[in-house]
PDB file of N, CA and C in Angstrom:
ATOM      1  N   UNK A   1      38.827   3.173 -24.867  1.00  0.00           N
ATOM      2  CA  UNK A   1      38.077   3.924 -23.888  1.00  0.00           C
ATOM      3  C   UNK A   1      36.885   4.658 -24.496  1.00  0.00           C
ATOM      4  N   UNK A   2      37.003   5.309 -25.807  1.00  0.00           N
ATOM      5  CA  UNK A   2      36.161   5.633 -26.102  1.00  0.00           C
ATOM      6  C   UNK A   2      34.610   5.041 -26.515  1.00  0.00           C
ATOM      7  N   UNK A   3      35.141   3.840 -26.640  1.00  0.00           N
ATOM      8  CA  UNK A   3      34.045   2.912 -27.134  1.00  0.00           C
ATOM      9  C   UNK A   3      32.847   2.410 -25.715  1.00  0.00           C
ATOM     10  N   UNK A   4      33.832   2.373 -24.594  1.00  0.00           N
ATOM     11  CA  UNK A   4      32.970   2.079 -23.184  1.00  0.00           C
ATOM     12  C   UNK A   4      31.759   3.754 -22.891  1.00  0.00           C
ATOM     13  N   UNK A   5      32.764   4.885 -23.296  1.00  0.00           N
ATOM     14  CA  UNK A   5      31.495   6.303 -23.220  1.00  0.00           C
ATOM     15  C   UNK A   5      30.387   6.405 -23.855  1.00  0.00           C
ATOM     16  N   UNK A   6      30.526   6.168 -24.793  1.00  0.00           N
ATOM     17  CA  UNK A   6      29.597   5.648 -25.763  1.00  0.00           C
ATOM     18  C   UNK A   6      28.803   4.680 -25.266  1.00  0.00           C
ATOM     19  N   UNK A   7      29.089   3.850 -24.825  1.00  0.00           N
ATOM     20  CA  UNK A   7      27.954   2.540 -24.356  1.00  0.00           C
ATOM     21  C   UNK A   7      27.451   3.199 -23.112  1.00  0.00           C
ATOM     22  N   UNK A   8      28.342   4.060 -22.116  1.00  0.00           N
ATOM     23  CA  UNK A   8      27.458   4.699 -21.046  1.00  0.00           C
ATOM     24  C   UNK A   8      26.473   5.791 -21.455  1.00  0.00           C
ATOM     25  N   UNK A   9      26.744   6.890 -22.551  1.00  0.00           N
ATOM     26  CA  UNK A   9      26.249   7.799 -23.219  1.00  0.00           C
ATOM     27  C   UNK A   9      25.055   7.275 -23.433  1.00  0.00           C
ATOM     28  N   UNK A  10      24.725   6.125 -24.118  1.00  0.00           N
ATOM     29  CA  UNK A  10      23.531   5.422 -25.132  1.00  0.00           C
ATOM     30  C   UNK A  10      22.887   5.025 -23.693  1.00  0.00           C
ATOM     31  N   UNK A  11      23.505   4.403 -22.526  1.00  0.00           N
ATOM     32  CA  UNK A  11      22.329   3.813 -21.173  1.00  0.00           C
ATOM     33  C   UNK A  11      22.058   4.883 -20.592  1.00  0.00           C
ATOM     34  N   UNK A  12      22.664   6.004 -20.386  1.00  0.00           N
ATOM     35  CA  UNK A  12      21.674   7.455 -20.096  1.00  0.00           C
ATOM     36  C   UNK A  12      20.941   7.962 -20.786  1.00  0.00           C
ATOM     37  N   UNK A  13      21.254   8.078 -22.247  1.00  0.00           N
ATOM     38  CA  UNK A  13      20.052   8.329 -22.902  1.00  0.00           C
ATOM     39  C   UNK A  13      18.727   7.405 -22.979  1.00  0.00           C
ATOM     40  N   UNK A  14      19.211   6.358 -22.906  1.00  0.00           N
ATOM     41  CA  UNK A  14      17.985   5.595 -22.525  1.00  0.00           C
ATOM     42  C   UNK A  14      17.422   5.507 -21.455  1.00  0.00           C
ATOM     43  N   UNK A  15      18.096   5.721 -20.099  1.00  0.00           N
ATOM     44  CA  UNK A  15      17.683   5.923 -19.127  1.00  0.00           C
ATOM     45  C   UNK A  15      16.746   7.490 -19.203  1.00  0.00           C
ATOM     46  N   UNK A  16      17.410   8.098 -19.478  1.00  0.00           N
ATOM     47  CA  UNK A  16      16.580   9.678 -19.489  1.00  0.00           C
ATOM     48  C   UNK A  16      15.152   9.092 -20.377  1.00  0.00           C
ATOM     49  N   UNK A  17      15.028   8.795 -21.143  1.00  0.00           N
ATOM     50  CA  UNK A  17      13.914   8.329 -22.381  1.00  0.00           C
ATOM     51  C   UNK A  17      12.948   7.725 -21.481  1.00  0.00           C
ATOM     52  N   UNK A  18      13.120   6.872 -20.901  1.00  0.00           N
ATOM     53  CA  UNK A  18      12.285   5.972 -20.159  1.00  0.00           C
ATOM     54  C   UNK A  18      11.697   7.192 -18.751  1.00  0.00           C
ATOM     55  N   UNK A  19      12.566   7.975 -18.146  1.00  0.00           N
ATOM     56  CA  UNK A  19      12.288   8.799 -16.918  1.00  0.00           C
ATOM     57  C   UNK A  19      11.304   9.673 -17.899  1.00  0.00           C
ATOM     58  N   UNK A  20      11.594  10.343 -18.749  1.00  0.00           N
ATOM     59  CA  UNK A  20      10.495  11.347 -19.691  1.00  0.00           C
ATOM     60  C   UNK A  20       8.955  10.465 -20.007  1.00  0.00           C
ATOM     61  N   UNK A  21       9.783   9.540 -20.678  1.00  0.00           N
ATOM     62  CA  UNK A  21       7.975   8.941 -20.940  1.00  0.00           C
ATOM     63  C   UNK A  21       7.239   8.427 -19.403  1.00  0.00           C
ATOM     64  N   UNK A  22       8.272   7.762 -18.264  1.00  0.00           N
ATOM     65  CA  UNK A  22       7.052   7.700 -17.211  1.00  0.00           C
ATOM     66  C   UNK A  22       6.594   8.939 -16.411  1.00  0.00           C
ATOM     67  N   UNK A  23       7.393  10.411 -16.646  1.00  0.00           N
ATOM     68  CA  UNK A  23       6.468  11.058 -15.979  1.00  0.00           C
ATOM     69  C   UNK A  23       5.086  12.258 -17.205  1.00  0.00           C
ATOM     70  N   UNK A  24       5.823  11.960 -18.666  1.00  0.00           N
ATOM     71  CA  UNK A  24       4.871  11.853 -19.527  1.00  0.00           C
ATOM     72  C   UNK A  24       3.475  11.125 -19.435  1.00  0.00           C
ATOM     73  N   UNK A  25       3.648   9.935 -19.009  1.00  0.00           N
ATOM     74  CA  UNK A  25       2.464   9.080 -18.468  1.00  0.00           C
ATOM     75  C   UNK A  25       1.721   9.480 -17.329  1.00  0.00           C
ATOM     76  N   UNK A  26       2.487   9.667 -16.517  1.00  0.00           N
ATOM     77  CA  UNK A  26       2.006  10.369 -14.616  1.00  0.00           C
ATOM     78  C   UNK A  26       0.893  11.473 -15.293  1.00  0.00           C
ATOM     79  N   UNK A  27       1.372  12.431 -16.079  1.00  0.00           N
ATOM     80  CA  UNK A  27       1.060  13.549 -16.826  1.00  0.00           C
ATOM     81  C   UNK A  27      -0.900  12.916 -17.213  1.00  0.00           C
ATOM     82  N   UNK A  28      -0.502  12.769 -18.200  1.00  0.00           N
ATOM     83  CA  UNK A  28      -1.780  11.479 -18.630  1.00  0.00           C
ATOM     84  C   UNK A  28      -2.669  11.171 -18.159  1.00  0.00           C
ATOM     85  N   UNK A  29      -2.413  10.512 -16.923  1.00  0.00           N
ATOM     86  CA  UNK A  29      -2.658   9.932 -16.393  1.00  0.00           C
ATOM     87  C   UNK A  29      -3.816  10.925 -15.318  1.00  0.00           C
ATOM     88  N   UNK A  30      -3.209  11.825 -14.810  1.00  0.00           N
ATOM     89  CA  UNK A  30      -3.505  12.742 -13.918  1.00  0.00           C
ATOM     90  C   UNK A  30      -4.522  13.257 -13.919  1.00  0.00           C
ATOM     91  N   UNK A  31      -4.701  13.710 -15.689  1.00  0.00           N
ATOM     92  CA  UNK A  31      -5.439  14.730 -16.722  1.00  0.00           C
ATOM     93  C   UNK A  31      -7.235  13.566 -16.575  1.00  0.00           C
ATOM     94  N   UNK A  32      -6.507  12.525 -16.361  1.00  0.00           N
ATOM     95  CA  UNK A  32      -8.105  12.008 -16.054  1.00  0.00           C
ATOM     96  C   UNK A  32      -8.402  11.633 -14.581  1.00  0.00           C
ATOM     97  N   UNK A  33      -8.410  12.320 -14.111  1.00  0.00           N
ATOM     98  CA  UNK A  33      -8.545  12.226 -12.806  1.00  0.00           C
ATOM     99  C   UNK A  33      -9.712  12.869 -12.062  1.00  0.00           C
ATOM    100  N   UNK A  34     -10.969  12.420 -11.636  1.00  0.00           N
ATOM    101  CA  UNK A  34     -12.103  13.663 -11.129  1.00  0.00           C
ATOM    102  C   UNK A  34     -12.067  14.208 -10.109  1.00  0.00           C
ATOM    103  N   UNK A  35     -11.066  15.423 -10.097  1.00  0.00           N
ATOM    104  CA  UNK A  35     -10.516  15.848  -8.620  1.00  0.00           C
ATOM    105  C   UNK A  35     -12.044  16.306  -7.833  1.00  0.00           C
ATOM    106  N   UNK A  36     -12.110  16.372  -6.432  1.00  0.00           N
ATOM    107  CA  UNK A  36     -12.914  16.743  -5.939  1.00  0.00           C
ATOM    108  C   UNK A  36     -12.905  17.877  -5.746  1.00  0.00           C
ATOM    109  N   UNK A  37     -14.172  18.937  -5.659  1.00  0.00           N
ATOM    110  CA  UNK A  37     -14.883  20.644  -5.385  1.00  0.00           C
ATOM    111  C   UNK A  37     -14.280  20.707  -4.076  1.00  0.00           C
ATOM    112  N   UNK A  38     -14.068  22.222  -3.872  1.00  0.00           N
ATOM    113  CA  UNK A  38     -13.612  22.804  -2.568  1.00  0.00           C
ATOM    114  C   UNK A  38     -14.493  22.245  -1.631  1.00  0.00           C
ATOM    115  N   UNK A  39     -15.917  22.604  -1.924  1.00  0.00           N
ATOM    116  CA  UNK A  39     -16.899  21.899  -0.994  1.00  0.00           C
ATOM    117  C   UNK A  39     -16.627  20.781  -0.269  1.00  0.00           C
ATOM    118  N   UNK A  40     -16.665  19.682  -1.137  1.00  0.00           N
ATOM    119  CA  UNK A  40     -16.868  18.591  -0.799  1.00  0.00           C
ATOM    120  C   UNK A  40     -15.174  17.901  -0.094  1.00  0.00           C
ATOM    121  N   UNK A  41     -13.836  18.261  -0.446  1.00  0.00           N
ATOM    122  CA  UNK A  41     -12.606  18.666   0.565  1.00  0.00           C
ATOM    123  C   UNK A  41     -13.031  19.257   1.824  1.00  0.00           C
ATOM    124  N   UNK A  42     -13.743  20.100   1.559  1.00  0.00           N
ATOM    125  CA  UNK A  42     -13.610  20.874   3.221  1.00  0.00           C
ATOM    126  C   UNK A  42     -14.765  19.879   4.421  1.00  0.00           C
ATOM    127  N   UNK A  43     -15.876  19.692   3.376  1.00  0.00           N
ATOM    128  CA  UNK A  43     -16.565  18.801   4.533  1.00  0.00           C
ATOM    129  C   UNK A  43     -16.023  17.110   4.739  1.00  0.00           C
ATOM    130  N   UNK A  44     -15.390  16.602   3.838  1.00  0.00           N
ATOM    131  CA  UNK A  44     -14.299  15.417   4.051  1.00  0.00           C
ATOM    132  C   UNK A  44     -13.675  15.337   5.186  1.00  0.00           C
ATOM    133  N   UNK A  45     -13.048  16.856   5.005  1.00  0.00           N
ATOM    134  CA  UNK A  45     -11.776  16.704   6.142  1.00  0.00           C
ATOM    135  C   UNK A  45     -12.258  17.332   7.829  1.00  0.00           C
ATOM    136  N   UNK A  46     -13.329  17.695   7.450  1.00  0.00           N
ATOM    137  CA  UNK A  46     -14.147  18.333   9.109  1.00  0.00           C
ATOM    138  C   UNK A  46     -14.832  17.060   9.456  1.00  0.00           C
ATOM    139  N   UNK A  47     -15.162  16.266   8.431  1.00  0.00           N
ATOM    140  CA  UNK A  47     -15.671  14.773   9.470  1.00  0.00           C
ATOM    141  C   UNK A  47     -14.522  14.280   9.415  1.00  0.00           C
ATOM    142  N   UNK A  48     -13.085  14.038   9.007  1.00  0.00           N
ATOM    143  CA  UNK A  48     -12.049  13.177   9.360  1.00  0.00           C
ATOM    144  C   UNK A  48     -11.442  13.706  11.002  1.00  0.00           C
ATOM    145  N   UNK A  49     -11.470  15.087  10.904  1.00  0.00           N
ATOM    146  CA  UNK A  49     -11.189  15.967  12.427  1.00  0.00           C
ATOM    147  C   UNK A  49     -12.068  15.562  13.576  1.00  0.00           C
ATOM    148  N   UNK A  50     -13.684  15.459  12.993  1.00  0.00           N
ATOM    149  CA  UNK A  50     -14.715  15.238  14.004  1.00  0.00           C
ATOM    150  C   UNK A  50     -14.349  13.937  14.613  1.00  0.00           C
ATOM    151  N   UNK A  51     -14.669  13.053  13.669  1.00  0.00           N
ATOM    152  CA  UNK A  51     -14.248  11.466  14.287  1.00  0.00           C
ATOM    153  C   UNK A  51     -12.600  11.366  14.897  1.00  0.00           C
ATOM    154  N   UNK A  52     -11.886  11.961  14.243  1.00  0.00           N
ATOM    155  CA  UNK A  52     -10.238  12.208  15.307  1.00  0.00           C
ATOM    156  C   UNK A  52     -10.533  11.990  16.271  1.00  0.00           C
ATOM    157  N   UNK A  53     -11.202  13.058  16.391  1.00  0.00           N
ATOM    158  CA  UNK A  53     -11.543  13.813  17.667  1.00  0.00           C
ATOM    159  C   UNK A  53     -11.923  12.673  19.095  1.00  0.00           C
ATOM    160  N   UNK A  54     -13.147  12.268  18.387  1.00  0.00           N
ATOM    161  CA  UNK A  54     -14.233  11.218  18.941  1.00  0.00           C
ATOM    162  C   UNK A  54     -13.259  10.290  19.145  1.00  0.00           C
ATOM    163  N   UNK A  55     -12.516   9.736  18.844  1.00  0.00           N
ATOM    164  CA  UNK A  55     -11.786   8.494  18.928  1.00  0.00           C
ATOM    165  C   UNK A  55     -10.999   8.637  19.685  1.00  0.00           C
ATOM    166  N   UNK A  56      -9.783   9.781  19.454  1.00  0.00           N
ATOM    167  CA  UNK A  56      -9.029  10.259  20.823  1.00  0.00           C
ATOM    168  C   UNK A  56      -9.584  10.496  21.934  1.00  0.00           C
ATOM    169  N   UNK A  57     -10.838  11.076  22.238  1.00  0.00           N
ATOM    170  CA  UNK A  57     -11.548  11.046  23.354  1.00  0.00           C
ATOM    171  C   UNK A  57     -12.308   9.521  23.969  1.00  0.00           C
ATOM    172  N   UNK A  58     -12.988   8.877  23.378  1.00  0.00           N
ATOM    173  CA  UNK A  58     -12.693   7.713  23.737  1.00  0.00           C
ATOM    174  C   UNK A  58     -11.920   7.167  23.991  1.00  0.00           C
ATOM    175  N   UNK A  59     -10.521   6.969  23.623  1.00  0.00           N
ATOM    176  CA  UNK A  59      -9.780   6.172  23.687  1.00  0.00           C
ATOM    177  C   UNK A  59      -9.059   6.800  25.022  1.00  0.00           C
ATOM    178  N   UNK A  60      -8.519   8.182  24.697  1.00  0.00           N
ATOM    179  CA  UNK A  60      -8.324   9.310  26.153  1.00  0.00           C
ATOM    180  C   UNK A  60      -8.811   8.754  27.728  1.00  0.00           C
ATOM    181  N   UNK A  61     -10.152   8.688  27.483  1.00  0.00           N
ATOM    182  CA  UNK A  61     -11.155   8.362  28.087  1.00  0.00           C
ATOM    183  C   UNK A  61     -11.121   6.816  28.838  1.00  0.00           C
ATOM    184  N   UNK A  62     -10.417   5.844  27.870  1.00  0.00           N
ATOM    185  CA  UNK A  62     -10.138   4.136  28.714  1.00  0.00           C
ATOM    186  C   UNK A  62      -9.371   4.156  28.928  1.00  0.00           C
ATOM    187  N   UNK A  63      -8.230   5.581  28.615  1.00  0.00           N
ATOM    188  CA  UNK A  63      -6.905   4.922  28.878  1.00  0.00           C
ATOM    189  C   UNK A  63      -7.244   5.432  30.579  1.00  0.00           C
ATOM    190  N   UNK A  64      -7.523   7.234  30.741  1.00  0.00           N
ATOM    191  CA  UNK A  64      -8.009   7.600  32.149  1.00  0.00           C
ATOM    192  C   UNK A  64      -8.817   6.634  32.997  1.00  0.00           C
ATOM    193  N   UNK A  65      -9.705   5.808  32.789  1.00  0.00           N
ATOM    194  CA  UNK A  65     -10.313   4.941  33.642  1.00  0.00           C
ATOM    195  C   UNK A  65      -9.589   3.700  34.034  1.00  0.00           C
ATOM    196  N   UNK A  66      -9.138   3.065  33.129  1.00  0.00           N
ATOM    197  CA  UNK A  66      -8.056   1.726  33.537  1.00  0.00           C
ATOM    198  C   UNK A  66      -7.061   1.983  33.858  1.00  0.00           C
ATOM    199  N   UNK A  67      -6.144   3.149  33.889  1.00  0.00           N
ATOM    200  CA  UNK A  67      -5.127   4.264  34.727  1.00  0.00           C
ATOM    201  C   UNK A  67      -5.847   4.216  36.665  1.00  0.00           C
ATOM    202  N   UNK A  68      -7.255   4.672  36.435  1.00  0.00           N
ATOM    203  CA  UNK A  68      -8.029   5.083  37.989  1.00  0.00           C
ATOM    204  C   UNK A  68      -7.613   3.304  38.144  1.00  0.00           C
ATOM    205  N   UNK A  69      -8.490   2.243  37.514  1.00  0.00           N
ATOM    206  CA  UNK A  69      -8.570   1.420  38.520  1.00  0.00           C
ATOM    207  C   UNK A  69      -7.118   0.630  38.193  1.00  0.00           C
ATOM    208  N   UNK A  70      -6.549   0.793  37.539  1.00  0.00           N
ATOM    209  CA  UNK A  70      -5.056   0.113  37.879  1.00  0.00           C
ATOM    210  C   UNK A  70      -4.319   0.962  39.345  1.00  0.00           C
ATOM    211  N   UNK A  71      -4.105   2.274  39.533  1.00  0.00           N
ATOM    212  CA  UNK A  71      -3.792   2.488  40.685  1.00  0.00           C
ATOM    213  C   UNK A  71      -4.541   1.937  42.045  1.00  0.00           C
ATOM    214  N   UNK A  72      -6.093   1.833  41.599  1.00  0.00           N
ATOM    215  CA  UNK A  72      -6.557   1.640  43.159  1.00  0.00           C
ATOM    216  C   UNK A  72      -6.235  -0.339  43.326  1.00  0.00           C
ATOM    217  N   UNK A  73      -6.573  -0.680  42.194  1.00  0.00           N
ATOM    218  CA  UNK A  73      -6.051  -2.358  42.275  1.00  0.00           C
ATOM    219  C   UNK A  73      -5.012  -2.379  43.331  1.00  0.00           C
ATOM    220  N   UNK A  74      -3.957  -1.961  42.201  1.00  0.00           N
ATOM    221  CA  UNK A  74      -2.386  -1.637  43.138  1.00  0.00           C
ATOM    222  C   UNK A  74      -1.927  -1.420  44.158  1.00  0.00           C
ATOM    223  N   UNK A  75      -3.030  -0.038  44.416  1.00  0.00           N
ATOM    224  CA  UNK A  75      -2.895   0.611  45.725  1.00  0.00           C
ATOM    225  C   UNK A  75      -3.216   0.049  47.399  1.00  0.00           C
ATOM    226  N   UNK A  76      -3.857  -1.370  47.097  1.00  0.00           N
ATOM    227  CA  UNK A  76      -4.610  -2.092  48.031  1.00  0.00           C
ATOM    228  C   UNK A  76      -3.484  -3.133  48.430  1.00  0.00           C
TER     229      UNK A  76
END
């Protein structure tokens, strides 16, 4: 029995080894990364809201009109 702990002991440690070096790497990895200025985040995400926006309203907008003429189609 003792000889099977040992063989599990040694695949966790290797397992742990391998989890350290890939988030060692993530690490690394990260450190080169050219995060973007507050600036340029805040006006990103006010045109991602603007166009939301625009699109839900359009789309708002065909669903309300083909809603009008699907009832009056119907309604006849």
């Amino acid at each position: 029995m003792p000889c099977l702990w040992s063989i599990y002991l040694l695949q966790f440690t290797a397992s742990m080894k391998s989890v350290i070096s890939f988030f060692s790497e993530v690490r690394s990895e990260l450190s080169k990364v050219t995060w973007p200025k507050r600036h340029e985040v805040i006006r990103l995400t006010l045109i991602v809201f603007f166009v939301s926006g625009a699109i839900g309203l359009y789309v708002g907008g065909l669903d309300f009109l083909f809603t009008k003429i699907l009832t009056a189609v119907l309604a006849k």
